[in-house]
C-alpha atoms as a PDB file:
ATOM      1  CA  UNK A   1     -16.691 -17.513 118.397  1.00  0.00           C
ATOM      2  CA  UNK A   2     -16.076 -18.255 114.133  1.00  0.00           C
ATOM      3  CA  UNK A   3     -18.811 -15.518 113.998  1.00  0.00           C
ATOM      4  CA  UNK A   4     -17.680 -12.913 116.446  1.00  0.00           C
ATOM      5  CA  UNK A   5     -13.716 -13.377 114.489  1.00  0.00           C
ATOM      6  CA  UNK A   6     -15.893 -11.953 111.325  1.00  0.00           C
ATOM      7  CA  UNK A   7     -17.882  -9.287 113.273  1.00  0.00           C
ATOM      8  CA  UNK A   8     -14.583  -7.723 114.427  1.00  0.00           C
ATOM      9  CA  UNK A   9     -12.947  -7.407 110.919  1.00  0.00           C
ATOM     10  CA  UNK A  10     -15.980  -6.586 109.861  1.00  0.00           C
ATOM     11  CA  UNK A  11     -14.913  -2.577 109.490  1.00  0.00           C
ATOM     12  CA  UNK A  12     -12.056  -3.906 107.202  1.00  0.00           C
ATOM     13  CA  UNK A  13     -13.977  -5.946 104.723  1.00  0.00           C
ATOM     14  CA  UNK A  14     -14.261  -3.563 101.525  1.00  0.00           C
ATOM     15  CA  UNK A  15     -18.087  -2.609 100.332  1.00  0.00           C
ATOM     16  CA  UNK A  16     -17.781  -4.368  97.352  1.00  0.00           C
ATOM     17  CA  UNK A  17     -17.488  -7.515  99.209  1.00  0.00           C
ATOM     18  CA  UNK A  18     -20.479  -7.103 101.368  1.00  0.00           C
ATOM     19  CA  UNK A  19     -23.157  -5.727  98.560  1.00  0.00           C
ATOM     20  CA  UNK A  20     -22.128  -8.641  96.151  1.00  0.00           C
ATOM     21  CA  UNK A  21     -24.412 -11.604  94.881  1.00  0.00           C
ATOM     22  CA  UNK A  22     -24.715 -13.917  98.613  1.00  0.00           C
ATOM     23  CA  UNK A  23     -23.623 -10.942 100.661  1.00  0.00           C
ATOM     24  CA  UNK A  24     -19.873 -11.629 102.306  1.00  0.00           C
ATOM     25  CA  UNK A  25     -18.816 -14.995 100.943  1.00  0.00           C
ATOM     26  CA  UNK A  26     -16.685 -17.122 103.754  1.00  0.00           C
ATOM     27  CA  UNK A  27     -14.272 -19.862 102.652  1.00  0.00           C
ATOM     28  CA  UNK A  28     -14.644 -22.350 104.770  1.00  0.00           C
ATOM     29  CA  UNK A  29     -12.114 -25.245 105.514  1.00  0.00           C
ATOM     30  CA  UNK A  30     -10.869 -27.780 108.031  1.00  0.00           C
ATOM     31  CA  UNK A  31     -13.031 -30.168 109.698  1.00  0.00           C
ATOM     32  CA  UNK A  32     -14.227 -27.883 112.227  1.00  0.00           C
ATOM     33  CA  UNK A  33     -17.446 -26.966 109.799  1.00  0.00           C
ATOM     34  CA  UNK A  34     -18.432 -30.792 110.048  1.00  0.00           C
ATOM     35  CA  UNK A  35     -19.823 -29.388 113.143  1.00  0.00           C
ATOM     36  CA  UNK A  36     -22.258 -27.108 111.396  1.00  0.00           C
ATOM     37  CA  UNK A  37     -25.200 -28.132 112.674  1.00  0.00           C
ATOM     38  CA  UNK A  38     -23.713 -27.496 116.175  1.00  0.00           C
ATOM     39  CA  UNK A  39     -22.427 -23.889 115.481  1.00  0.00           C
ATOM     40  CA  UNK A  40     -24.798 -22.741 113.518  1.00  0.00           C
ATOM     41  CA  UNK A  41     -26.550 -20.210 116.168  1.00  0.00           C
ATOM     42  CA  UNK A  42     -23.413 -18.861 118.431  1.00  0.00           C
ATOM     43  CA  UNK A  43     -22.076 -18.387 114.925  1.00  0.00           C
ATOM     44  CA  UNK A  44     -24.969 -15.854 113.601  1.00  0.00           C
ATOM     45  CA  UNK A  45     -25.488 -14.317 116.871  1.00  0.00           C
ATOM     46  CA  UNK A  46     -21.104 -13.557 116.825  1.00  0.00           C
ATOM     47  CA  UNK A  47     -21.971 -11.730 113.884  1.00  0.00           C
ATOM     48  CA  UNK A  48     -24.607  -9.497 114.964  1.00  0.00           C
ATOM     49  CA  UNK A  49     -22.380  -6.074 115.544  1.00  0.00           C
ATOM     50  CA  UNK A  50     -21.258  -5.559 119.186  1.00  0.00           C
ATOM     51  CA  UNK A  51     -20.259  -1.617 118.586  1.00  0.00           C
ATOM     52  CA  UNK A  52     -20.057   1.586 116.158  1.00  0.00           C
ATOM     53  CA  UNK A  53     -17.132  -0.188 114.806  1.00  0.00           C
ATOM     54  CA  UNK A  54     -18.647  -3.361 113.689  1.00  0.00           C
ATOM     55  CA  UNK A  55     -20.020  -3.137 110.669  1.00  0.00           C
ATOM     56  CA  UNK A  56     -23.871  -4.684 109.656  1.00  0.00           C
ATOM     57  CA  UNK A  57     -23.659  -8.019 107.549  1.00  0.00           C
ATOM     58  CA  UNK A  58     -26.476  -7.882 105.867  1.00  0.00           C
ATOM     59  CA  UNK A  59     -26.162 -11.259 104.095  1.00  0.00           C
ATOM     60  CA  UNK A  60     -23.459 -14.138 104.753  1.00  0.00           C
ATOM     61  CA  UNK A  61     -23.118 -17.073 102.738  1.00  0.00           C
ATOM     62  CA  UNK A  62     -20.173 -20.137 103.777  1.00  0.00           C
ATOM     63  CA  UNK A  63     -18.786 -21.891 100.930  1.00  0.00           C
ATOM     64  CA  UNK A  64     -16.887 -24.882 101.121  1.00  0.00           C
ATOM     65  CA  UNK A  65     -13.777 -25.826  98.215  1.00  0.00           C
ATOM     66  CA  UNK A  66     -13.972 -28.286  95.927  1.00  0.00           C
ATOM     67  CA  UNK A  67     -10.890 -27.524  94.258  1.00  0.00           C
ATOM     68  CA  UNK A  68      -7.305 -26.690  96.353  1.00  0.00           C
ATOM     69  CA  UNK A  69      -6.445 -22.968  97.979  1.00  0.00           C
ATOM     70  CA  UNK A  70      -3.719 -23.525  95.466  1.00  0.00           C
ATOM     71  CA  UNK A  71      -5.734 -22.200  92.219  1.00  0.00           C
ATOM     72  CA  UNK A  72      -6.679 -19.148  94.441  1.00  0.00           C
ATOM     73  CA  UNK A  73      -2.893 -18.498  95.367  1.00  0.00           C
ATOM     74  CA  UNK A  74      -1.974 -19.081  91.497  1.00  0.00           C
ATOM     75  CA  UNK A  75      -3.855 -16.539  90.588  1.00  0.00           C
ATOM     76  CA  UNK A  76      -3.073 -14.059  93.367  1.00  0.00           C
ATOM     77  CA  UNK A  77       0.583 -14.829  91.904  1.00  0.00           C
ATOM     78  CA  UNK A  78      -0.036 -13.874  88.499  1.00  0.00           C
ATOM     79  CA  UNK A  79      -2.076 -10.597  89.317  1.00  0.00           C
ATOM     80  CA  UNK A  80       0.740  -9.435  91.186  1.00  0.00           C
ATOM     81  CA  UNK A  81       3.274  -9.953  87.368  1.00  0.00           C
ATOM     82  CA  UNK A  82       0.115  -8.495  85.784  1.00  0.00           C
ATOM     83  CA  UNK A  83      -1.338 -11.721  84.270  1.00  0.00           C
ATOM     84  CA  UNK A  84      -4.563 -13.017  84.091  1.00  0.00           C
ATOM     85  CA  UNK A  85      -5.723 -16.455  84.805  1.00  0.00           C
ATOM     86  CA  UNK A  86      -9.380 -17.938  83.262  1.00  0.00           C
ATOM     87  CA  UNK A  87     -10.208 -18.845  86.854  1.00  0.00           C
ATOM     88  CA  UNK A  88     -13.936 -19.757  87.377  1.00  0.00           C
ATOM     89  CA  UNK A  89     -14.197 -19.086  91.113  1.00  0.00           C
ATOM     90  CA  UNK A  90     -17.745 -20.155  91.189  1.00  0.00           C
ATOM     91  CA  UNK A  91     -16.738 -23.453  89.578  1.00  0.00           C
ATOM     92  CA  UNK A  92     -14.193 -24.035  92.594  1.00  0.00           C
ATOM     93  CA  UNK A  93     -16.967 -23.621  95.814  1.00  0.00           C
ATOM     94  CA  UNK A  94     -20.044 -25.137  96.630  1.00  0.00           C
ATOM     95  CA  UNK A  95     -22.666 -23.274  99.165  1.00  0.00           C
ATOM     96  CA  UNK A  96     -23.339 -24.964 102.109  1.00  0.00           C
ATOM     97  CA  UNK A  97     -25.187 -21.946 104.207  1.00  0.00           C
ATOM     98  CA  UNK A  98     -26.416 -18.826 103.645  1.00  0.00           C
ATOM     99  CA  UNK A  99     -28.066 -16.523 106.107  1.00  0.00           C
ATOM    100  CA  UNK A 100     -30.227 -12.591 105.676  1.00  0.00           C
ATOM    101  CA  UNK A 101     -30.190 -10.691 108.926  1.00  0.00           C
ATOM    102  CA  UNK A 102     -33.427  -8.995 109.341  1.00  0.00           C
END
């Protein structure tokens, strides 16, 4: 079902975001992804598209915080006052999946 919730906003989700280094990167968090190993399959096959609408994910990679949602909101927050903050996003996530789809 996680997979199919992506698959349907999939025609939302801007370019940029799907051609980038690990394909469409997924925050992942609450303890529902302890599961993994469980919902690893229904989760790939809910993202193979359904219709014209859905759009092909090429590459998906899940990502799990190290760091609290907060730092992400802080900086959302001073964008929007047109300030920058020297956020290392890579330095805040660690990979634990990433999938191709032939």
């Amino acid at each position: 079902m996680l997979g199919k919730h992506i698959c349907a906003l999939s025609s939302n989700i801007d370019k940029s975001l799907l051609e980038g280094e690990g394909g469409l990167q997924v925050v992942c968090v609450g303890s529902v992804w302890k599961s993994w190993d469980v919902l690893r399959e229904g989760f790939l096959r809910g993202m193979l598209p359904r219709n014209d609408r859905d759009v092909t994910i090429k590459t998906v990679t899940l990502l799990e915080l190290k760091q609290s949602c907060a730092i992400g909101a802080a900086n959302l927050g001073a964008r929007s006052v047109g300030k920058k903050l020297p956020v290392k996003y890579a330095a805040n996530a660690t990979v634990f999946f990433s999938h191709t789809f032939s």
